[in-house]
PDB file of N, CA and C in Angstrom:
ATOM      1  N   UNK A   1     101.277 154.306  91.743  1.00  0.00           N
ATOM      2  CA  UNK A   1     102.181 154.880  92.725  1.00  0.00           C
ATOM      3  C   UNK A   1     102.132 156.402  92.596  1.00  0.00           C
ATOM      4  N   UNK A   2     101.575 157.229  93.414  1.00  0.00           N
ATOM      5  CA  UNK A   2     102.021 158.623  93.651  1.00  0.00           C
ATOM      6  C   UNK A   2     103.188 159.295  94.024  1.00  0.00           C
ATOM      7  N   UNK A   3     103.963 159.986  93.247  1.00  0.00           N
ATOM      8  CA  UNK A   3     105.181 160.315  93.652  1.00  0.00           C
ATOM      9  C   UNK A   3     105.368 160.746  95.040  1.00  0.00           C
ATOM     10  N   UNK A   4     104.061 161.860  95.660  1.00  0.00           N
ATOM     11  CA  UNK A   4     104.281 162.583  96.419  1.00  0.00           C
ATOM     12  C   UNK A   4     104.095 161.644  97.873  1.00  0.00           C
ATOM     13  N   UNK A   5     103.640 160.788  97.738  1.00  0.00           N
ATOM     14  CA  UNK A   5     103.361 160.214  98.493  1.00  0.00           C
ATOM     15  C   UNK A   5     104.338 159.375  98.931  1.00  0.00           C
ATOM     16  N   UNK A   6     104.900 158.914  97.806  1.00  0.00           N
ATOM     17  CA  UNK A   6     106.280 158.501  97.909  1.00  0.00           C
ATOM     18  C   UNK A   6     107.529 159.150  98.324  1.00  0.00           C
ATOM     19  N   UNK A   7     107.473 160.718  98.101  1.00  0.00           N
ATOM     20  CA  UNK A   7     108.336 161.757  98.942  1.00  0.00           C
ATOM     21  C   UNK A   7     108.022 161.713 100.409  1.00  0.00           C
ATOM     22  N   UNK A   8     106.680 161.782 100.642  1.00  0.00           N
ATOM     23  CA  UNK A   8     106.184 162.141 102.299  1.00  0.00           C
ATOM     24  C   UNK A   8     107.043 160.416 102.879  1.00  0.00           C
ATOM     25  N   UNK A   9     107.069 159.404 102.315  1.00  0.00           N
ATOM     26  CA  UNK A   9     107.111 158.080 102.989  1.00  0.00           C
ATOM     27  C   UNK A   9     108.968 158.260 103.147  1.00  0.00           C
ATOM     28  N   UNK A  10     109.263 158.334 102.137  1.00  0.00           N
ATOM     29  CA  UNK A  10     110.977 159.221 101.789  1.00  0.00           C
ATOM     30  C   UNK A  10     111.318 160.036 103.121  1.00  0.00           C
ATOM     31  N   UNK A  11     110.783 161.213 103.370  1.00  0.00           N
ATOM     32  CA  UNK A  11     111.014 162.222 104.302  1.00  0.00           C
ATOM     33  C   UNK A  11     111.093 161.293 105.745  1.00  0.00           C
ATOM     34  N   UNK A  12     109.572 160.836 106.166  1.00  0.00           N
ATOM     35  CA  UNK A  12     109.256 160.070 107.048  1.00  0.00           C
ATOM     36  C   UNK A  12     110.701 159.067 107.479  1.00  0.00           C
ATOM     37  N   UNK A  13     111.068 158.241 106.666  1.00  0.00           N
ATOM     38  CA  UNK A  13     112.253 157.410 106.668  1.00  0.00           C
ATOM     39  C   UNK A  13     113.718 158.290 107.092  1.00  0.00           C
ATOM     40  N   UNK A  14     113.744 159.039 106.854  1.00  0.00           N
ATOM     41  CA  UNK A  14     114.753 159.790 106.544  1.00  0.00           C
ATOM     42  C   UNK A  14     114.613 160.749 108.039  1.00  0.00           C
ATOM     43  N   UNK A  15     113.567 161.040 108.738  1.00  0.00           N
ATOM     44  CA  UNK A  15     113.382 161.486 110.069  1.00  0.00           C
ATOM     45  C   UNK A  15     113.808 160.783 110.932  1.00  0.00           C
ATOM     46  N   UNK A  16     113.197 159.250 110.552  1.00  0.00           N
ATOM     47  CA  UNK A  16     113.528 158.434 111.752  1.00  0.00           C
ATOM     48  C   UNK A  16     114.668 157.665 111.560  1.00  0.00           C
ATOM     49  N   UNK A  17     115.799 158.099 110.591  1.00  0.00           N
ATOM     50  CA  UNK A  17     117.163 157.502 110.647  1.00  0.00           C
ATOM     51  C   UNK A  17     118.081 157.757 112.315  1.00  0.00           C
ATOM     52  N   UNK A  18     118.548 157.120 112.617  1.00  0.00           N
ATOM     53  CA  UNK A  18     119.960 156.841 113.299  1.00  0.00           C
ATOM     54  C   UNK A  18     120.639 158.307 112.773  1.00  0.00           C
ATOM     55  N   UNK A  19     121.047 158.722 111.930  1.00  0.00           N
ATOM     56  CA  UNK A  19     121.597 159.586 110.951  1.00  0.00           C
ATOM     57  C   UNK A  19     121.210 161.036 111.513  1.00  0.00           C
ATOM     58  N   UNK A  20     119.783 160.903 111.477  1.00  0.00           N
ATOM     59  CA  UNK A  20     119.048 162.439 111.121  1.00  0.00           C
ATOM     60  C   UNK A  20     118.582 162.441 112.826  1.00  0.00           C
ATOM     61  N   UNK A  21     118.634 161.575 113.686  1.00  0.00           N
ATOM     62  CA  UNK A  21     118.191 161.722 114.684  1.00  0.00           C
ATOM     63  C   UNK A  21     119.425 161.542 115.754  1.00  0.00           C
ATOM     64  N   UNK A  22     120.295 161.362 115.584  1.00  0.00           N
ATOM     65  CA  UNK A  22     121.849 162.140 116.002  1.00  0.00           C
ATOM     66  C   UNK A  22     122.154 163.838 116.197  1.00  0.00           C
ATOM     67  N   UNK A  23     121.826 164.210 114.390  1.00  0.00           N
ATOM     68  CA  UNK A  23     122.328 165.194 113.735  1.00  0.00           C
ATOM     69  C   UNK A  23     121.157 166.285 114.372  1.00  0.00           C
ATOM     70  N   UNK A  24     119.918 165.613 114.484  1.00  0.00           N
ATOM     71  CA  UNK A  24     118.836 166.437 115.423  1.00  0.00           C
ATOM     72  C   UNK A  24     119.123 167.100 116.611  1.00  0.00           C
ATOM     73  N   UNK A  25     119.389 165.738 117.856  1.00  0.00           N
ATOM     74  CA  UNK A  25     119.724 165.852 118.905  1.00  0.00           C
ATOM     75  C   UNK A  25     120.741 166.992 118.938  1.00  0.00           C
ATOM     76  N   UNK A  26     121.811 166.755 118.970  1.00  0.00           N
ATOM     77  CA  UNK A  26     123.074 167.824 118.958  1.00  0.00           C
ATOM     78  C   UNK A  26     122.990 169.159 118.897  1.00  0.00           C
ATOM     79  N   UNK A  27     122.377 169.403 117.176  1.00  0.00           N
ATOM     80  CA  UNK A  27     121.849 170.133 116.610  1.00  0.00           C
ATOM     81  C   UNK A  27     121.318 171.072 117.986  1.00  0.00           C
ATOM     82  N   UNK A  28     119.970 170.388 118.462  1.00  0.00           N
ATOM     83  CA  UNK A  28     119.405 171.258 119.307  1.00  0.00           C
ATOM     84  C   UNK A  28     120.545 171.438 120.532  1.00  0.00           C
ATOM     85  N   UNK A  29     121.189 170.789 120.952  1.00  0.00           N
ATOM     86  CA  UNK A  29     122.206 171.099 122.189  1.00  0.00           C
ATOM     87  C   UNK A  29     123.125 172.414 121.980  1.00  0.00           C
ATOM     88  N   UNK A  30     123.699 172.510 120.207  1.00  0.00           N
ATOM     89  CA  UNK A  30     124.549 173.287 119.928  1.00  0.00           C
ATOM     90  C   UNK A  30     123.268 174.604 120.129  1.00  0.00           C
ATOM     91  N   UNK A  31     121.865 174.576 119.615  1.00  0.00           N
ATOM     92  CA  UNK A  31     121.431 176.204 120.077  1.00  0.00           C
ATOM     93  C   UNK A  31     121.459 176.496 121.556  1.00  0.00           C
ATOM     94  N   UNK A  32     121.145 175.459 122.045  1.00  0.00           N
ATOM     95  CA  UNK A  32     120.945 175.682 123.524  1.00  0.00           C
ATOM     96  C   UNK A  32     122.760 176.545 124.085  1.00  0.00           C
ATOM     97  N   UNK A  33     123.350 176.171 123.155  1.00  0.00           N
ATOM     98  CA  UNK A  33     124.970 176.824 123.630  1.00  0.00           C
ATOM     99  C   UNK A  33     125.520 178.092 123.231  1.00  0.00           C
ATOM    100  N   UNK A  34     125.047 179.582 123.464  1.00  0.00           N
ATOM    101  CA  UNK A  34     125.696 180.359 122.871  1.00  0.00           C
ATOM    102  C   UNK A  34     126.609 180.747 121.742  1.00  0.00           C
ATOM    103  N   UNK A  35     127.547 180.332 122.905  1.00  0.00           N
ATOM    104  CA  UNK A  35     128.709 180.206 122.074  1.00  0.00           C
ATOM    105  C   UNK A  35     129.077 179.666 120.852  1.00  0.00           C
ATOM    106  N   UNK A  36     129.251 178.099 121.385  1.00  0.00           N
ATOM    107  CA  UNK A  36     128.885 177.542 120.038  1.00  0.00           C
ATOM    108  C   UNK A  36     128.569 177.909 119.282  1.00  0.00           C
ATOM    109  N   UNK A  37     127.152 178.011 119.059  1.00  0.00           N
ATOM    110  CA  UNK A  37     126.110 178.577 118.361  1.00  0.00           C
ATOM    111  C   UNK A  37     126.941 179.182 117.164  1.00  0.00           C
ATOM    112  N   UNK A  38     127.212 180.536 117.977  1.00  0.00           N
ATOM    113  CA  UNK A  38     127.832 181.867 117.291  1.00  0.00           C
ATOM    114  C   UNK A  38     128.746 180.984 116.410  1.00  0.00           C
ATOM    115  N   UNK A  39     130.036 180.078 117.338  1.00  0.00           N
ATOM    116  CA  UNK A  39     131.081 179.425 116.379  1.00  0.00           C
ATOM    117  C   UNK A  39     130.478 179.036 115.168  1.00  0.00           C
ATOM    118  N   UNK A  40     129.769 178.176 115.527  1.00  0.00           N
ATOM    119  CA  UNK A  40     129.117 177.584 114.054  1.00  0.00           C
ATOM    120  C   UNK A  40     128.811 178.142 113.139  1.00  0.00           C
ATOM    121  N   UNK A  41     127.893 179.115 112.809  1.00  0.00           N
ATOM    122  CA  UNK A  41     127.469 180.282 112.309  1.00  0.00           C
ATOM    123  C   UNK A  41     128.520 180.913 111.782  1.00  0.00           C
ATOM    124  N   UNK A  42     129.406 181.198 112.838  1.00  0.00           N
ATOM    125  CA  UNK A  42     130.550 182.134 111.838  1.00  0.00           C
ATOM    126  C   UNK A  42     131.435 180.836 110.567  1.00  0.00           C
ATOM    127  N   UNK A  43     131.458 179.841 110.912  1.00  0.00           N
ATOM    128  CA  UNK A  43     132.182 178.748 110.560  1.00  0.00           C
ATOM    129  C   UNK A  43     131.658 178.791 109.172  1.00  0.00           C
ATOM    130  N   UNK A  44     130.308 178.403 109.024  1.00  0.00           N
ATOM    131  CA  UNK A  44     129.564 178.266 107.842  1.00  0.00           C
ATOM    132  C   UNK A  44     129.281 179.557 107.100  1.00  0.00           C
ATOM    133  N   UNK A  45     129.988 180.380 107.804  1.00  0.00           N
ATOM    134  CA  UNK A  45     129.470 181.841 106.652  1.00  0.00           C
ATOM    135  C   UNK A  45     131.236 181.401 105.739  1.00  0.00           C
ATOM    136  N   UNK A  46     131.871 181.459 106.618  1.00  0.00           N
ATOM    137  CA  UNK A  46     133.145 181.439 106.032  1.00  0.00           C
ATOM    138  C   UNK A  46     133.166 180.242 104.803  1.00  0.00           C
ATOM    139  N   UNK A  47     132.219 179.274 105.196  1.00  0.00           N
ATOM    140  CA  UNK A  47     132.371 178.290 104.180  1.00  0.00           C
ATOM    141  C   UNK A  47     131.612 178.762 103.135  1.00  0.00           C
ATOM    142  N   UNK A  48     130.749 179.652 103.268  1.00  0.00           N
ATOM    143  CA  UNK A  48     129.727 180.005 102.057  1.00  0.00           C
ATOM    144  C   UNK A  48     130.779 180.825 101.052  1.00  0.00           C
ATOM    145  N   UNK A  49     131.082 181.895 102.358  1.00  0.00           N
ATOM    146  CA  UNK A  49     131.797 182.477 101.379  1.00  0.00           C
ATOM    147  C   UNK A  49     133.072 181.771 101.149  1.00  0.00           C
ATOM    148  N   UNK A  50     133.662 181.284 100.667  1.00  0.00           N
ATOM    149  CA  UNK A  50     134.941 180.368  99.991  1.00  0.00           C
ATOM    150  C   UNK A  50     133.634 179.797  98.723  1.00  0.00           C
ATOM    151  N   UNK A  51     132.758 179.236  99.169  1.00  0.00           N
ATOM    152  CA  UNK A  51     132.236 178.434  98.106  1.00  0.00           C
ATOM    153  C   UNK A  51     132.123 179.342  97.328  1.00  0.00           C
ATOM    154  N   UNK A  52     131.172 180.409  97.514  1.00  0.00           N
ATOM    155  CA  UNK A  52     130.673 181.895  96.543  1.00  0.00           C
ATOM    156  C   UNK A  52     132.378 181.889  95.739  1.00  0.00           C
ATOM    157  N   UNK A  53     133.174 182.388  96.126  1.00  0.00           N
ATOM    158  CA  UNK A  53     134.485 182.789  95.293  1.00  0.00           C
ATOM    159  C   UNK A  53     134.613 181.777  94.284  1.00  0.00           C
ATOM    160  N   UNK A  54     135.148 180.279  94.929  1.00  0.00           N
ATOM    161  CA  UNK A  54     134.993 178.730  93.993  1.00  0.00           C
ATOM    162  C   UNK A  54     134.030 178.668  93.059  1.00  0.00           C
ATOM    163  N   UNK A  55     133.420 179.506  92.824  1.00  0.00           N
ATOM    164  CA  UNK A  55     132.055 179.159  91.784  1.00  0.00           C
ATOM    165  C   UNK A  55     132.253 180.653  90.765  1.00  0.00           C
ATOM    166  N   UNK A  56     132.774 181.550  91.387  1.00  0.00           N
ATOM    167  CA  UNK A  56     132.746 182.524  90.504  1.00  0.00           C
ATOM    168  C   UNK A  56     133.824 182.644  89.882  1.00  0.00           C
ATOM    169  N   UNK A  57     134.826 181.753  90.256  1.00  0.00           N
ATOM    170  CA  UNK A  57     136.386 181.625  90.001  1.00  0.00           C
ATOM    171  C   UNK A  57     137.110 182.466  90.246  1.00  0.00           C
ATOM    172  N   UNK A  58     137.146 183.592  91.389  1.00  0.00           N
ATOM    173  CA  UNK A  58     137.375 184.572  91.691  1.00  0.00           C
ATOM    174  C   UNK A  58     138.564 184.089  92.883  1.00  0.00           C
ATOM    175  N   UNK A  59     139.258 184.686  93.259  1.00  0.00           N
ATOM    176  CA  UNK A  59     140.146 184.350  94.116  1.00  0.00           C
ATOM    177  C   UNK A  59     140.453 184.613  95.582  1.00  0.00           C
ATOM    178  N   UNK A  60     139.762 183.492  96.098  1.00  0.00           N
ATOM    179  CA  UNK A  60     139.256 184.284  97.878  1.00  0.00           C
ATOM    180  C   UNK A  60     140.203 184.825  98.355  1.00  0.00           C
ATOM    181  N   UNK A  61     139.767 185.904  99.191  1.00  0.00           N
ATOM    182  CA  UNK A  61     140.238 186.906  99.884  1.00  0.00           C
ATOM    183  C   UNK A  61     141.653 186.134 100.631  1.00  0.00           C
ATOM    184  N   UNK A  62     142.754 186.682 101.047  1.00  0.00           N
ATOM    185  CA  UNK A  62     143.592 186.333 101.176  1.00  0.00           C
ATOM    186  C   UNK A  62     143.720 185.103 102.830  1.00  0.00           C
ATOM    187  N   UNK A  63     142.919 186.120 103.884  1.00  0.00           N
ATOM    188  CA  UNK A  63     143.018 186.003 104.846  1.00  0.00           C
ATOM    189  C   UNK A  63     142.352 184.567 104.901  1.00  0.00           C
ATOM    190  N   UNK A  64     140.918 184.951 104.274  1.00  0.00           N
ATOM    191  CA  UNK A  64     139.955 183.345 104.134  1.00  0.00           C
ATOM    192  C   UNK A  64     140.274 182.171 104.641  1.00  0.00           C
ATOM    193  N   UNK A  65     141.282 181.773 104.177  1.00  0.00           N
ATOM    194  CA  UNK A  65     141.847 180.043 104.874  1.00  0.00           C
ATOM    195  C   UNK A  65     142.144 180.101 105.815  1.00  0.00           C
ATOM    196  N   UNK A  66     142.838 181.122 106.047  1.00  0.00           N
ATOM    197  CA  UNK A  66     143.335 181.248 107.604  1.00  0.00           C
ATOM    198  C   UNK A  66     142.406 181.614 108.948  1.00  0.00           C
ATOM    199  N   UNK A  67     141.304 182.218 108.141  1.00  0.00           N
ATOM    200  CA  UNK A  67     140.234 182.332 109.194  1.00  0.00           C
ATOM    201  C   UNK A  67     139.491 181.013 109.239  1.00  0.00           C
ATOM    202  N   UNK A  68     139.210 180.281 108.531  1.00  0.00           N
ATOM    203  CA  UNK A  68     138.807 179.123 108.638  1.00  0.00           C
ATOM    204  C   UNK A  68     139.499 178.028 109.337  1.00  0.00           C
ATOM    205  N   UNK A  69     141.004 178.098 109.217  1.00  0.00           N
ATOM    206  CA  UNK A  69     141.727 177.091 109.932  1.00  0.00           C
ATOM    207  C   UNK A  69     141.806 177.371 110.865  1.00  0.00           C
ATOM    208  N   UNK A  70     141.610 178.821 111.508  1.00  0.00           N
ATOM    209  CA  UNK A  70     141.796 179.118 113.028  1.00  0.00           C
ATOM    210  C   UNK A  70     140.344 178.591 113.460  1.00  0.00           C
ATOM    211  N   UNK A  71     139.535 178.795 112.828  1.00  0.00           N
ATOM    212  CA  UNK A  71     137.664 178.749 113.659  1.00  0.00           C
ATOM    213  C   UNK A  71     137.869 177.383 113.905  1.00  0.00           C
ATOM    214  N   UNK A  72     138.206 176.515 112.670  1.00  0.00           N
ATOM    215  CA  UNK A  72     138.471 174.862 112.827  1.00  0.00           C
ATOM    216  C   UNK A  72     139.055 174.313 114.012  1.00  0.00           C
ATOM    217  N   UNK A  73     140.267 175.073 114.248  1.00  0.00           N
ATOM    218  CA  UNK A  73     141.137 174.724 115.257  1.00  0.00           C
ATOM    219  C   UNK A  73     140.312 174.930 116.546  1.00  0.00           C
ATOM    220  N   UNK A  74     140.127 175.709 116.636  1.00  0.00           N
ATOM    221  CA  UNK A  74     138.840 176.273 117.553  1.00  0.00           C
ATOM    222  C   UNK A  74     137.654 175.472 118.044  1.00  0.00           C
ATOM    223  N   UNK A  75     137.056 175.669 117.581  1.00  0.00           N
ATOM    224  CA  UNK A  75     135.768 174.208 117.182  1.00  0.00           C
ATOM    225  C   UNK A  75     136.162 172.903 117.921  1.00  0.00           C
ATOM    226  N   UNK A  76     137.597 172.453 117.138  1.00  0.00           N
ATOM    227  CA  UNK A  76     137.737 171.591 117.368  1.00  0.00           C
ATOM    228  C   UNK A  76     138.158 170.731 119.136  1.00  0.00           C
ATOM    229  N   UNK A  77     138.412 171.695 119.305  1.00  0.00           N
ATOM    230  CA  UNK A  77     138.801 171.921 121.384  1.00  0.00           C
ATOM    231  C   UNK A  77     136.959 172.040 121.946  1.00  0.00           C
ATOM    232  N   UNK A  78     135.968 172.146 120.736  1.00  0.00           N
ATOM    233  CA  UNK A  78     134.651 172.093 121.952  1.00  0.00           C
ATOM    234  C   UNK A  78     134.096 170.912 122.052  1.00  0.00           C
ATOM    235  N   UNK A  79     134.023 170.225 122.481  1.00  0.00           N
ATOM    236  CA  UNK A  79     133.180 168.734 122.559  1.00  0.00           C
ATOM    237  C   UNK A  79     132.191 168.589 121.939  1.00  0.00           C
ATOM    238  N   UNK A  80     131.077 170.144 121.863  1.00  0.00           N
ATOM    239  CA  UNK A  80     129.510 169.561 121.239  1.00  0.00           C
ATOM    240  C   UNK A  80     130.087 170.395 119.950  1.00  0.00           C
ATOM    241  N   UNK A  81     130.544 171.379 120.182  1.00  0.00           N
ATOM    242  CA  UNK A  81     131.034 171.855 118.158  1.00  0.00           C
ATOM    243  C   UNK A  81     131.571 170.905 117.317  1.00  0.00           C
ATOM    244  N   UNK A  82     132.402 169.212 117.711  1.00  0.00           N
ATOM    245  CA  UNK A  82     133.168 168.369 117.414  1.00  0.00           C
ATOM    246  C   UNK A  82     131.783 167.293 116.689  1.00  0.00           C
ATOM    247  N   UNK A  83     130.851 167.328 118.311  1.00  0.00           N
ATOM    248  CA  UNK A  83     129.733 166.305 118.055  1.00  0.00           C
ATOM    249  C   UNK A  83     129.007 167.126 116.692  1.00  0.00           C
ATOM    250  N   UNK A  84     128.903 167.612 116.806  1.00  0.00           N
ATOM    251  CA  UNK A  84     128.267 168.632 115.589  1.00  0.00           C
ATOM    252  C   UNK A  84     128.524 168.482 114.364  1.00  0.00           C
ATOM    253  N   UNK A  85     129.805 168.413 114.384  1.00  0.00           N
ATOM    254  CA  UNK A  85     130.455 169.235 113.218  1.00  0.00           C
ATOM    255  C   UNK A  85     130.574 167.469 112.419  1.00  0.00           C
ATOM    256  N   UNK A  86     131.086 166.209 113.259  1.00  0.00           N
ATOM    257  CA  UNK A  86     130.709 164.754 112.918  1.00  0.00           C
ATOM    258  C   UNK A  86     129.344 164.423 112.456  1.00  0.00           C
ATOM    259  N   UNK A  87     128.641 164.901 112.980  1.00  0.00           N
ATOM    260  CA  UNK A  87     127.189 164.551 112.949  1.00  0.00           C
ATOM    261  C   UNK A  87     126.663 165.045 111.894  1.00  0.00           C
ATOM    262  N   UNK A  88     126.880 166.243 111.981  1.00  0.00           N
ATOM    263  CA  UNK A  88     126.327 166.741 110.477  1.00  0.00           C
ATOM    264  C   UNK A  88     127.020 166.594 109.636  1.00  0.00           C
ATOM    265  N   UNK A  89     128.528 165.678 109.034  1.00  0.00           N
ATOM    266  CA  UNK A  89     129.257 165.373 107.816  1.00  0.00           C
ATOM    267  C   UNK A  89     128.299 163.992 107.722  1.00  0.00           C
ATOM    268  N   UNK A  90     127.931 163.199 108.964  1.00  0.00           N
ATOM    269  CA  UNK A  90     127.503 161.741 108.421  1.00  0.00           C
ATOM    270  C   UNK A  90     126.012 162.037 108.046  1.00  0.00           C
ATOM    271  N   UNK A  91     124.839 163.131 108.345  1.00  0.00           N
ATOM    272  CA  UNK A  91     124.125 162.949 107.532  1.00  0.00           C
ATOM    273  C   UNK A  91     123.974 163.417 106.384  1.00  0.00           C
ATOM    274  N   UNK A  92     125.039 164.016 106.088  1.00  0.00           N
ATOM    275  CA  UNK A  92     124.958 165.128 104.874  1.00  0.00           C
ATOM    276  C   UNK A  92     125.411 163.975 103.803  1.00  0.00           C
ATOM    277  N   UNK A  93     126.427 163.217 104.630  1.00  0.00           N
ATOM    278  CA  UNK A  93     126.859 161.892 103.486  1.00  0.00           C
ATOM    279  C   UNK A  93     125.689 160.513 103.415  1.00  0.00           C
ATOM    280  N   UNK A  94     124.563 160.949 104.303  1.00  0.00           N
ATOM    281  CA  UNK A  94     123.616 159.970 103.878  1.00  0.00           C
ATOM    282  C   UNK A  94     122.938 160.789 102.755  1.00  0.00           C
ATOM    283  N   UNK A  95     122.605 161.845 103.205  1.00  0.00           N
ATOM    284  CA  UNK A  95     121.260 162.863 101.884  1.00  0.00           C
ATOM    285  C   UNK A  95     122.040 162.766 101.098  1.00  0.00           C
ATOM    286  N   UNK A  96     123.524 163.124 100.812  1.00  0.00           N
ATOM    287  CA  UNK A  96     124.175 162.959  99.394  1.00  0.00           C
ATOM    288  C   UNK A  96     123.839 161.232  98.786  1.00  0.00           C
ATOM    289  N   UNK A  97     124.414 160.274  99.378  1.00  0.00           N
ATOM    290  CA  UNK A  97     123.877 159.171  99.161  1.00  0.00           C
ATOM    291  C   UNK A  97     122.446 158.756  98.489  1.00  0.00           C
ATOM    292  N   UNK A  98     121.724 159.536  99.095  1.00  0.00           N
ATOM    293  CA  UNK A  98     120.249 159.618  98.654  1.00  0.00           C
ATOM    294  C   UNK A  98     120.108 160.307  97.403  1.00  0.00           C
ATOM    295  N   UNK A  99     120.103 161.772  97.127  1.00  0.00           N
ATOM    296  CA  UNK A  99     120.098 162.254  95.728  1.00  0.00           C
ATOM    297  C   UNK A  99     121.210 161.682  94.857  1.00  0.00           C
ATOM    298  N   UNK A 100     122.002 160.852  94.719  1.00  0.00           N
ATOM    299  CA  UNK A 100     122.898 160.233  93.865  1.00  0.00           C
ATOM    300  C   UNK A 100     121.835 158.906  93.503  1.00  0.00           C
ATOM    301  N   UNK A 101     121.306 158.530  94.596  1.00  0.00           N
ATOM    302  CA  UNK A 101     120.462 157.291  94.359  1.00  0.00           C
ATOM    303  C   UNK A 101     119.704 157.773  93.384  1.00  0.00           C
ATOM    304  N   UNK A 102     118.719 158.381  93.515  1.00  0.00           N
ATOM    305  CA  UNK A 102     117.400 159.501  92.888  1.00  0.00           C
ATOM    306  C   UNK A 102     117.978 159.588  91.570  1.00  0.00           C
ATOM    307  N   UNK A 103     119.239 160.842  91.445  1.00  0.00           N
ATOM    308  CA  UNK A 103     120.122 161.017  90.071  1.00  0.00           C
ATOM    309  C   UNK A 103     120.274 159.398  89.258  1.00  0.00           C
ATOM    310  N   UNK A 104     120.678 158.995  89.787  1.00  0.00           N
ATOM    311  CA  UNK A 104     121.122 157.843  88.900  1.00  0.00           C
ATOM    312  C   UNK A 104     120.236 157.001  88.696  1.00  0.00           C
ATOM    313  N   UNK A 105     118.842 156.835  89.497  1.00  0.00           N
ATOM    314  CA  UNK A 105     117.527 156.119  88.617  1.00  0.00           C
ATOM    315  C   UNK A 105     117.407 156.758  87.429  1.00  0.00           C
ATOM    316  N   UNK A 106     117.422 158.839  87.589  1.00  0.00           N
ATOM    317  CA  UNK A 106     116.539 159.521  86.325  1.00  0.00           C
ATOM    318  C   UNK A 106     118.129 159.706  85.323  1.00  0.00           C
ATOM    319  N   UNK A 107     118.989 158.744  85.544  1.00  0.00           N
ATOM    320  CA  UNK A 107     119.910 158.704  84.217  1.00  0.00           C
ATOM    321  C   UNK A 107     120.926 160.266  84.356  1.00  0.00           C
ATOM    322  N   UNK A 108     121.248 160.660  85.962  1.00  0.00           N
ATOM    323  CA  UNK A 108     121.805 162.207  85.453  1.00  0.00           C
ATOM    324  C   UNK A 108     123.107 162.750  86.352  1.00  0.00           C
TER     325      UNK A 108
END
């Protein structure tokens, strides 16, 4: 058995999920949308940065949550930012699914 070969057959599977071919579709609808777009983008910087602080144990900026709960709130009134924002939690909870699988063959 070749590992890599076994990654390419992995990937392959993992293209043609239900999952990843949802999270595709959308995906491309949300660039096709400006706006959106931008929402999203700003959405996920805000999440980076919260994570960056959470890791350095540093104490995010005050405003932080509140800019996030407003973008959320936000988001949440767009139909394809909604489809989006679903779509990409269920494949992110399949790939997590997947490297837990992986982890827990190599014992880690």
């Amino acid at each position: 058995m070749n590992v890599y070969d076994e990654a390419h057959s992995l990937a392959r599977a993992i293209k043609e999920s239900n999952e990843f071919k949802e999270f595709d579709k959308v995906r491309k609808e949300v660039e096709s949308d400006n706006d959106v777009s931008a929402m999203i983008a700003d959405m996920q910087k805000l999440q980076l940065e919260l994570q960056a602080a959470q890791i350095s144990v540093e104490q995010p900026p005050e405003d932080l949550m509140g800019r996030i709960q407003s973008l959320s709130t936000m988001l949440a009134t767009k139909p394809l930012a909604a489809r989006f924002m679903q779509t990409e939690a269920t494949f992110t909870i399949m790939m997590n699914d997947v490297f837990k699988i992986i982890g827990d063959a190599m014992g880690m």
